[in-house]
C-alpha atoms as a PDB file:
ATOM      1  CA  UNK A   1     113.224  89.811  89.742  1.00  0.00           C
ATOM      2  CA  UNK A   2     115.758  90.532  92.760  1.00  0.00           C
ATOM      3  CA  UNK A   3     113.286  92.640  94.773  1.00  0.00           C
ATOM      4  CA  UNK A   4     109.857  90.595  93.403  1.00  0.00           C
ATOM      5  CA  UNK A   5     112.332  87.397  95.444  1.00  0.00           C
ATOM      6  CA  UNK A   6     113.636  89.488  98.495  1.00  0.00           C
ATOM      7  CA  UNK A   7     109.750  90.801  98.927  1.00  0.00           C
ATOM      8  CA  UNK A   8     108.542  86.924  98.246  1.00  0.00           C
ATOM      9  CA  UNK A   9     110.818  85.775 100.663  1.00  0.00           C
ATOM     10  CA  UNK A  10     110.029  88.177 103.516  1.00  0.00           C
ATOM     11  CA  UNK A  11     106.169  87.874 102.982  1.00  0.00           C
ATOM     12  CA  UNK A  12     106.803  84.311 103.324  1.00  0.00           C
ATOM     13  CA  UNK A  13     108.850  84.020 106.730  1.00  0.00           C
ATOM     14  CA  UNK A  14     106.050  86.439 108.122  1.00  0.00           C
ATOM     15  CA  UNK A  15     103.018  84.021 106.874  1.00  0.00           C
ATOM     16  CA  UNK A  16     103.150  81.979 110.391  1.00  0.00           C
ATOM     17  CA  UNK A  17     104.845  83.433 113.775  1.00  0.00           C
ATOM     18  CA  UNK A  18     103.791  80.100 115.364  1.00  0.00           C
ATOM     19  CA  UNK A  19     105.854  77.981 112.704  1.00  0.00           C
ATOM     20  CA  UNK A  20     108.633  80.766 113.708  1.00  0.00           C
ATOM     21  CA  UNK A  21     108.690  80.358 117.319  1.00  0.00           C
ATOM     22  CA  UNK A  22     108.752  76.394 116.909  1.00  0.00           C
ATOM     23  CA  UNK A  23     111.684  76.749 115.012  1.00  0.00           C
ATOM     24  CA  UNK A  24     113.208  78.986 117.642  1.00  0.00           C
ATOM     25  CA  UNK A  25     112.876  75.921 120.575  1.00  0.00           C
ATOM     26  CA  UNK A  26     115.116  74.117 117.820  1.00  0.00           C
ATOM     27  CA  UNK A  27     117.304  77.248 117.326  1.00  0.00           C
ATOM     28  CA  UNK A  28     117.328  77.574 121.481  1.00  0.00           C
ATOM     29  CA  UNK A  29     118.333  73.901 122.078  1.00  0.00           C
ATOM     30  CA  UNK A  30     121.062  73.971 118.973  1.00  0.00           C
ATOM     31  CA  UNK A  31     123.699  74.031 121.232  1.00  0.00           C
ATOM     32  CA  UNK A  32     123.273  70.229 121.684  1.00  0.00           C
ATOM     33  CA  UNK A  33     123.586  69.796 118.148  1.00  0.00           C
ATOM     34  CA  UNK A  34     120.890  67.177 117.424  1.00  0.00           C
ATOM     35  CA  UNK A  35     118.648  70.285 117.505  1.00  0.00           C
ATOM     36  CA  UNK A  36     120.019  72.252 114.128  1.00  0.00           C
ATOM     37  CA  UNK A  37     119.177  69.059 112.124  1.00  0.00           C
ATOM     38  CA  UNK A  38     115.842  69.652 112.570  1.00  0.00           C
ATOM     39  CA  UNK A  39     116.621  73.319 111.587  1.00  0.00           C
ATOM     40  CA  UNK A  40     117.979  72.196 108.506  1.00  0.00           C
ATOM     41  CA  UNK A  41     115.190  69.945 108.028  1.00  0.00           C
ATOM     42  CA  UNK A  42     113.083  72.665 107.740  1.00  0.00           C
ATOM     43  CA  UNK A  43     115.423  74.581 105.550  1.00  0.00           C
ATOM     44  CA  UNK A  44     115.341  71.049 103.077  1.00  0.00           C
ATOM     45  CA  UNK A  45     111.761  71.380 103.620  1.00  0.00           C
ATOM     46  CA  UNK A  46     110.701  74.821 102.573  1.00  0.00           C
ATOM     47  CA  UNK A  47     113.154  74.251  99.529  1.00  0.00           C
ATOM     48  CA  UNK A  48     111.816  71.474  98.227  1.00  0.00           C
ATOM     49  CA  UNK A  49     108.427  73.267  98.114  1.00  0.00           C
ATOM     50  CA  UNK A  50     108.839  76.324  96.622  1.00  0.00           C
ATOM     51  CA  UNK A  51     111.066  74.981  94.036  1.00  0.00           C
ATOM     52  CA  UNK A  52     107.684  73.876  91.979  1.00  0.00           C
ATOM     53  CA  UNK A  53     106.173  77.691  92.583  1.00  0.00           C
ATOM     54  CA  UNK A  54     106.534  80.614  90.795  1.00  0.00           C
ATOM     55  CA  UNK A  55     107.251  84.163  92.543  1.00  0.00           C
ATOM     56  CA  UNK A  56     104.072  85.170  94.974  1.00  0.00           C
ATOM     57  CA  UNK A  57     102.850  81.738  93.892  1.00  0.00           C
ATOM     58  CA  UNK A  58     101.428  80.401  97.328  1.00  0.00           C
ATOM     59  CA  UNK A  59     103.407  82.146 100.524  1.00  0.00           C
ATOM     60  CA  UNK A  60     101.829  80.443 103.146  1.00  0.00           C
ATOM     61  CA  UNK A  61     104.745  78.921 104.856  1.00  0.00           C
ATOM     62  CA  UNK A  62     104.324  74.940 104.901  1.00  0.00           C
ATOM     63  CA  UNK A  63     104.338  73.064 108.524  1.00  0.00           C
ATOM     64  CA  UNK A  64     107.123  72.383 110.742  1.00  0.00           C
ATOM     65  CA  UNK A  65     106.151  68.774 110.860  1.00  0.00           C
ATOM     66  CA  UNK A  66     107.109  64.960 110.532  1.00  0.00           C
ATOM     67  CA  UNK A  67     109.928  65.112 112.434  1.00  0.00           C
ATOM     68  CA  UNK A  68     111.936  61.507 111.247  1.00  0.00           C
ATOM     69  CA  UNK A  69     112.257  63.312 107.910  1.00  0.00           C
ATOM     70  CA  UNK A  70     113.088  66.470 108.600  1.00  0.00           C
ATOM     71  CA  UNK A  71     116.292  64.889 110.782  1.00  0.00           C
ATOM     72  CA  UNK A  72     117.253  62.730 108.080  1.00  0.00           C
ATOM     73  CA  UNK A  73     116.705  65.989 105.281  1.00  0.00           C
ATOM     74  CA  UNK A  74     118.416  68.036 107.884  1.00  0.00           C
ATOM     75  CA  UNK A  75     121.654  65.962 108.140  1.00  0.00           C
ATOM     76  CA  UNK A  76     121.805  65.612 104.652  1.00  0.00           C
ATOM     77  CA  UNK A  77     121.486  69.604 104.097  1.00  0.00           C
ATOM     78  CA  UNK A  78     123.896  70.006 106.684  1.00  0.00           C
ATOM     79  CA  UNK A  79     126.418  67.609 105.222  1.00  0.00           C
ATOM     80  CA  UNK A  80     126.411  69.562 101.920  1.00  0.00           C
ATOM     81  CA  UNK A  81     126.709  72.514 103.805  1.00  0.00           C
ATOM     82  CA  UNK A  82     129.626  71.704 105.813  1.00  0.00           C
ATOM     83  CA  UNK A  83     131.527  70.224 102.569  1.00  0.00           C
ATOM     84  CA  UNK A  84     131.052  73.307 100.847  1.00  0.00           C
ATOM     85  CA  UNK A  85     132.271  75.630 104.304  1.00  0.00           C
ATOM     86  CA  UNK A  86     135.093  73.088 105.042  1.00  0.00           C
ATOM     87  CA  UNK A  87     137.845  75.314 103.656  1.00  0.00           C
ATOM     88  CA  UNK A  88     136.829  79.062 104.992  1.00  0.00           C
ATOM     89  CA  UNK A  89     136.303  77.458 108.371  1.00  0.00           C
ATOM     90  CA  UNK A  90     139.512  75.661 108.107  1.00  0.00           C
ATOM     91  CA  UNK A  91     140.943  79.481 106.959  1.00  0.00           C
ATOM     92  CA  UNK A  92     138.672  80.800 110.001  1.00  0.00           C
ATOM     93  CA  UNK A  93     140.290  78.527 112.449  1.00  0.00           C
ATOM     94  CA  UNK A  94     144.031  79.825 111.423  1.00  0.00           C
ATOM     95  CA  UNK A  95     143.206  83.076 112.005  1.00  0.00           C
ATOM     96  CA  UNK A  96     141.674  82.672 115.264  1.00  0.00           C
ATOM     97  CA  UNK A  97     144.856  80.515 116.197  1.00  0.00           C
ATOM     98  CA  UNK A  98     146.988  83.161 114.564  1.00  0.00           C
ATOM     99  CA  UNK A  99     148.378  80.895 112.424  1.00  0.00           C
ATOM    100  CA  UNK A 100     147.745  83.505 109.803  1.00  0.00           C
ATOM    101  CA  UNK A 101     147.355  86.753 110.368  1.00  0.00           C
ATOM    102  CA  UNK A 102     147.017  90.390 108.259  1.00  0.00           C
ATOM    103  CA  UNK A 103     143.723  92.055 106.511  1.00  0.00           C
ATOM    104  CA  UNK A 104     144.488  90.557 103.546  1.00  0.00           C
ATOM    105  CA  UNK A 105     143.879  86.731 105.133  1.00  0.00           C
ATOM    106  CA  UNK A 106     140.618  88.353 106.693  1.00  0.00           C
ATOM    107  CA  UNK A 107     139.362  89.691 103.547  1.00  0.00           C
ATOM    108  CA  UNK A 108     140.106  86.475 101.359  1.00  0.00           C
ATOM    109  CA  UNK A 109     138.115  84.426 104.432  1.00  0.00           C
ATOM    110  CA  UNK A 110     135.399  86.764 103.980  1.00  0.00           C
ATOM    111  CA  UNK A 111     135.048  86.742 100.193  1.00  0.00           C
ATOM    112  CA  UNK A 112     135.480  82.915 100.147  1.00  0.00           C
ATOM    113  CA  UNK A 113     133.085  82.382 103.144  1.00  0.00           C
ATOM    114  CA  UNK A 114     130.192  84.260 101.207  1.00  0.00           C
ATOM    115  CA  UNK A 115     131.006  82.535  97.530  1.00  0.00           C
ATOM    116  CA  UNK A 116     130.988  79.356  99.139  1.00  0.00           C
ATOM    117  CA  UNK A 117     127.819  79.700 101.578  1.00  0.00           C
ATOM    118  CA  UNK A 118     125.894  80.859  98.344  1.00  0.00           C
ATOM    119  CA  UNK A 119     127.267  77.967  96.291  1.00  0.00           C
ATOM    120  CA  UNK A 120     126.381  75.172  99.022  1.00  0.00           C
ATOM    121  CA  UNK A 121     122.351  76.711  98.606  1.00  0.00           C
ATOM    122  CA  UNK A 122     122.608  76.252  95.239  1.00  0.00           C
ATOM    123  CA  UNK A 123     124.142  73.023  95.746  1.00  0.00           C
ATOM    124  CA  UNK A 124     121.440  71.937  98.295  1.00  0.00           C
ATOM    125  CA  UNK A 125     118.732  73.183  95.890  1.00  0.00           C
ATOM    126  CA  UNK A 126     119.796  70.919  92.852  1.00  0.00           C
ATOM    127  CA  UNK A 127     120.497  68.199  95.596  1.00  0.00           C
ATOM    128  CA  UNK A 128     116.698  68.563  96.768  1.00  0.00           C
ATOM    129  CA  UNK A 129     115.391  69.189  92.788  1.00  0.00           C
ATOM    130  CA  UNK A 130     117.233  65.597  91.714  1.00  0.00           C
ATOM    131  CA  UNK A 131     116.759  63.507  95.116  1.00  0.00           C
ATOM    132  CA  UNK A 132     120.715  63.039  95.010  1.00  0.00           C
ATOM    133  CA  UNK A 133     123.133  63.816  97.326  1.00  0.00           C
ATOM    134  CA  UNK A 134     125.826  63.626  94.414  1.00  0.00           C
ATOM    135  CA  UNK A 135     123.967  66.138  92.558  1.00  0.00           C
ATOM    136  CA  UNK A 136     124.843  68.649  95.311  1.00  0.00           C
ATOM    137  CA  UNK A 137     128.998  67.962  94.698  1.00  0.00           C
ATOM    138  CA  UNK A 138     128.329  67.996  90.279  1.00  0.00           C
ATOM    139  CA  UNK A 139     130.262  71.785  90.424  1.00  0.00           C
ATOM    140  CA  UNK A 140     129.904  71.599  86.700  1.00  0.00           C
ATOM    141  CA  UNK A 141     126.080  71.896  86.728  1.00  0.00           C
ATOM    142  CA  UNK A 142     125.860  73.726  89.659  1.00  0.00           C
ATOM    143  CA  UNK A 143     128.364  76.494  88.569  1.00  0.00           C
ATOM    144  CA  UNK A 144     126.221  76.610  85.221  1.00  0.00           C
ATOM    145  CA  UNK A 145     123.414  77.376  87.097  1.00  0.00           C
ATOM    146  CA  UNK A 146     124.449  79.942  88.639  1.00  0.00           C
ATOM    147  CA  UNK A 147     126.427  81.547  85.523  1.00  0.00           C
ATOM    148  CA  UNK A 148     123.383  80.650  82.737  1.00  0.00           C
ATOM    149  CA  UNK A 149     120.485  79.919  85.099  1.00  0.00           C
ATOM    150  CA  UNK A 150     119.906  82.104  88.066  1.00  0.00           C
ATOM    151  CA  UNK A 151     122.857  84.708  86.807  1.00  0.00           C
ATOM    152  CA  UNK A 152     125.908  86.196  88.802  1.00  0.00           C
ATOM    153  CA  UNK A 153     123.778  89.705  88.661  1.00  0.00           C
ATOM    154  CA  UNK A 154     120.684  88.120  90.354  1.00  0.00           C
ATOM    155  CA  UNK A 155     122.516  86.631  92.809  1.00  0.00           C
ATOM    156  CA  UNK A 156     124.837  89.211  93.521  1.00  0.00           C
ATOM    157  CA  UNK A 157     121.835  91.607  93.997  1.00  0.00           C
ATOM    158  CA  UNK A 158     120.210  89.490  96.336  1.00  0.00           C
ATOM    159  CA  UNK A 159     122.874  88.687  98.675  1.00  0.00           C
ATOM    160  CA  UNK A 160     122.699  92.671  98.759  1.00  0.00           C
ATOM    161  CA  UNK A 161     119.477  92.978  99.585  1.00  0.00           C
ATOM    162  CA  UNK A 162     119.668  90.127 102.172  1.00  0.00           C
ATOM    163  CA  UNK A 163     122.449  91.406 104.110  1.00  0.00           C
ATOM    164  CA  UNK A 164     120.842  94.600 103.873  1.00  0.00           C
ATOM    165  CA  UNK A 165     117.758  93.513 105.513  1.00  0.00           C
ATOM    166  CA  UNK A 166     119.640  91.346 108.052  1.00  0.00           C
ATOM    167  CA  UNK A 167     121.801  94.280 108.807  1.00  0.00           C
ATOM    168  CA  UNK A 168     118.809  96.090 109.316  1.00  0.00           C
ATOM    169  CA  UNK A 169     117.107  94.072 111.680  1.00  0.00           C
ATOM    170  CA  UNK A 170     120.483  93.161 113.362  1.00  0.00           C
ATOM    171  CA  UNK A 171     121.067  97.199 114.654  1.00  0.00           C
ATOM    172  CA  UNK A 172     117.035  96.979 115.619  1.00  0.00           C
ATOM    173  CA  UNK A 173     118.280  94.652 118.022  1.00  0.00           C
ATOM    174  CA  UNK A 174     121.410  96.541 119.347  1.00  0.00           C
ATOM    175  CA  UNK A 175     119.111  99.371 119.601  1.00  0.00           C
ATOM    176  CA  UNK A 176     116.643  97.353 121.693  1.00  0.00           C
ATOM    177  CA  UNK A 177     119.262  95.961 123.462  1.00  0.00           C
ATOM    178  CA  UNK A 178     121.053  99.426 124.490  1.00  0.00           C
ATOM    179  CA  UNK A 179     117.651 100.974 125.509  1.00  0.00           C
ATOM    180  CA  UNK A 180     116.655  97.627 127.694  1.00  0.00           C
ATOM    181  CA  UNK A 181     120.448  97.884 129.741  1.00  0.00           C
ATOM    182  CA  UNK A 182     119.673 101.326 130.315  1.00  0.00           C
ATOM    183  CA  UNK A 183     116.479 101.285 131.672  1.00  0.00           C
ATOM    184  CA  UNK A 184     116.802  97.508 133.743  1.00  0.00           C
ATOM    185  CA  UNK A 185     120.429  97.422 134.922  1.00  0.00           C
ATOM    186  CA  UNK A 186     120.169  93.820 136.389  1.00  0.00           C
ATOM    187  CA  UNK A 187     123.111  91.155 136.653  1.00  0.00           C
ATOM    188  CA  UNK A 188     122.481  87.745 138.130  1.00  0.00           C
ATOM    189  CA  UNK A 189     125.505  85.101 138.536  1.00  0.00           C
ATOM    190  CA  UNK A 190     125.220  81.962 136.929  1.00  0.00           C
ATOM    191  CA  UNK A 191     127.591  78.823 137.480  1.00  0.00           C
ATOM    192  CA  UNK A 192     130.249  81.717 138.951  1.00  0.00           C
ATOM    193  CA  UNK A 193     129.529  83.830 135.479  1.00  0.00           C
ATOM    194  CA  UNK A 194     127.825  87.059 136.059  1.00  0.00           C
ATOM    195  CA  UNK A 195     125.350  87.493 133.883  1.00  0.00           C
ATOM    196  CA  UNK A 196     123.020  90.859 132.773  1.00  0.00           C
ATOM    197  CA  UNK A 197     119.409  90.464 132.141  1.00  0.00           C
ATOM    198  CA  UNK A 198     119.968  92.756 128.704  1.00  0.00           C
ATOM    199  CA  UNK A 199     122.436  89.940 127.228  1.00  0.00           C
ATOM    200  CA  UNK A 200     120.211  87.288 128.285  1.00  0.00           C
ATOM    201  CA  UNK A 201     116.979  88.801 126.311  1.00  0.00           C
ATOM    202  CA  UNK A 202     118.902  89.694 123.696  1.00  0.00           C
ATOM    203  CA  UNK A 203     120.385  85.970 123.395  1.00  0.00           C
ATOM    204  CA  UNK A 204     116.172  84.476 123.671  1.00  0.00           C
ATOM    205  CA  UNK A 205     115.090  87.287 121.317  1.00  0.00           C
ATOM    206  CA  UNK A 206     117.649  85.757 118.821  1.00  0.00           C
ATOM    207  CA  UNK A 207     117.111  82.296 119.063  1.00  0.00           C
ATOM    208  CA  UNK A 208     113.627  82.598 119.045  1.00  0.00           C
ATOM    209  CA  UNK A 209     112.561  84.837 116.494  1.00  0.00           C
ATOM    210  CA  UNK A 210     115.781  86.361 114.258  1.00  0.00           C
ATOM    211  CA  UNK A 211     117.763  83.305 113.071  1.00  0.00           C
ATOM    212  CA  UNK A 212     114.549  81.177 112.614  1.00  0.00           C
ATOM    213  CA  UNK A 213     113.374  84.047 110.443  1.00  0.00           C
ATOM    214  CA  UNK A 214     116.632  84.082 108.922  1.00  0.00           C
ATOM    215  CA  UNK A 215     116.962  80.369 108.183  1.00  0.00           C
ATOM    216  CA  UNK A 216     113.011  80.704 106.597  1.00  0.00           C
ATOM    217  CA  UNK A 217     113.442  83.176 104.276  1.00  0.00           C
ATOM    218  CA  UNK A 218     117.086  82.210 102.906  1.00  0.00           C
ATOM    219  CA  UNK A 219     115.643  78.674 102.498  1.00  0.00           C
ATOM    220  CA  UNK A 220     112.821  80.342 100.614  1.00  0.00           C
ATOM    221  CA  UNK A 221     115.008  82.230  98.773  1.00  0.00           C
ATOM    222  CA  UNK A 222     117.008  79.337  97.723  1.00  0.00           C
ATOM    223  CA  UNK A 223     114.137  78.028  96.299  1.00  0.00           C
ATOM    224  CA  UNK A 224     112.825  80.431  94.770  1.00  0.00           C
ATOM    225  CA  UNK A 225     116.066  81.884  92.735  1.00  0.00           C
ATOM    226  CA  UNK A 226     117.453  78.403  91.669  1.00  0.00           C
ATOM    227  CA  UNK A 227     116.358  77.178  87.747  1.00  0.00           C
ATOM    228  CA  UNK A 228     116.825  73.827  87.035  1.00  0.00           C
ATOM    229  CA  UNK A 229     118.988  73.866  83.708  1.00  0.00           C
END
């Protein structure tokens, strides 16, 4: 079941490179922040229609369209994330301050940052499944869901294979990236900040095509793994 969702998952973000680099524009511009709610949107989306599917059922990836409701989706999805993240990114935001410090702080950010960002998918995917934002913050269900529904195993297993995969892709592009400075050594200055060509690709390359793959596929995965109990 872990690798019939991981290969589901990747099939799907593949079905449409147009969809992909439409999301990207949204990815490029997130720096406003209106942008990412149309991100999300997508994300809310993609959920909401593969949780009717079964696995391989349909992998065409559905249109990045009607744009009021994916921003109102969106800022829901991100609300429930951001709930959810509140407390590593508060923990985050110490150590960067050096409030705290010591590997021990880093590590419990770490494990706490990945329980929770799984938990606020499951959250959003019983959120989307009921039509309730409350549904999303009902930690009884959810945690049931993930203990009697989906199953710690399952889930552990594909977190594994995702970061695997992201990993993978992620040294692809340090690769590329190595390669391209070597062979076009050019620096422009921008605003007084000197800039290289190399960082510059490498910043397009990933807001056009590798988190709008990313966000695809773990929306499809959310949708895929969660069982309504």
């Amino acid at each position: 079941m872990i690798l019939d969702i991981l290969y589901d998952s990747l099939k799907y973000s593949f079905s449409n490179p147009k969809n992909i680099l439409k999301l990207g524009l949204f990815e490029l511009f997130s720096i406003f922040f209106i942008p990412s709610f149309f991100v999300s949107g997508y994300q809310y989306k993609i959920i909401k229609h593969s949780l009717n599917l079964m696995i391989h059922e349909n992998t065409q990836m559905v249109e990045l369209n009607g744009f009021k409701e994916l921003f109102i989706n969106g800022i829901k999805l991100y609300f429930v994330k951001f709930v959810y993240l509140i407390i590593p990114l508060f923990l985050m935001l110490l150590l960067r301050l050096d409030i705290i410090q010591g590997l021990s702080y880093l590590s419990l950010f770490t494990v706490l940052f990945v329980v929770m960002y799984c938990y606020s998918y499951v959250a959003i995917a019983h959120m989307i499944r009921h039509d309730s934002v409350r549904k999303a913050f009902n930690l009884k269900e959810i945690t049931n869901i993930i203990l009697n529904g989906i199953g710690v195993r399952v889930l552990v297993g594909i977190l594994i294979g995702f970061i695997i995969i992201y990993g993978g892709c992620g040294l692809f592009i340090d690769d590329f990236a190595y390669y391209l400075g070597v062979i076009i050594n050019v620096r422009f200055v921008i605003f007084s900040h000197t800039l290289s060509l190399t960082s510059v690709v490498l910043f397009l390359i990933t807001a056009l095509f590798f988190q709008p793959f990313f966000h695809i596929m773990v929306a499809r995965i959310s949708g895929m793994a969660y069982t309504d109990l």
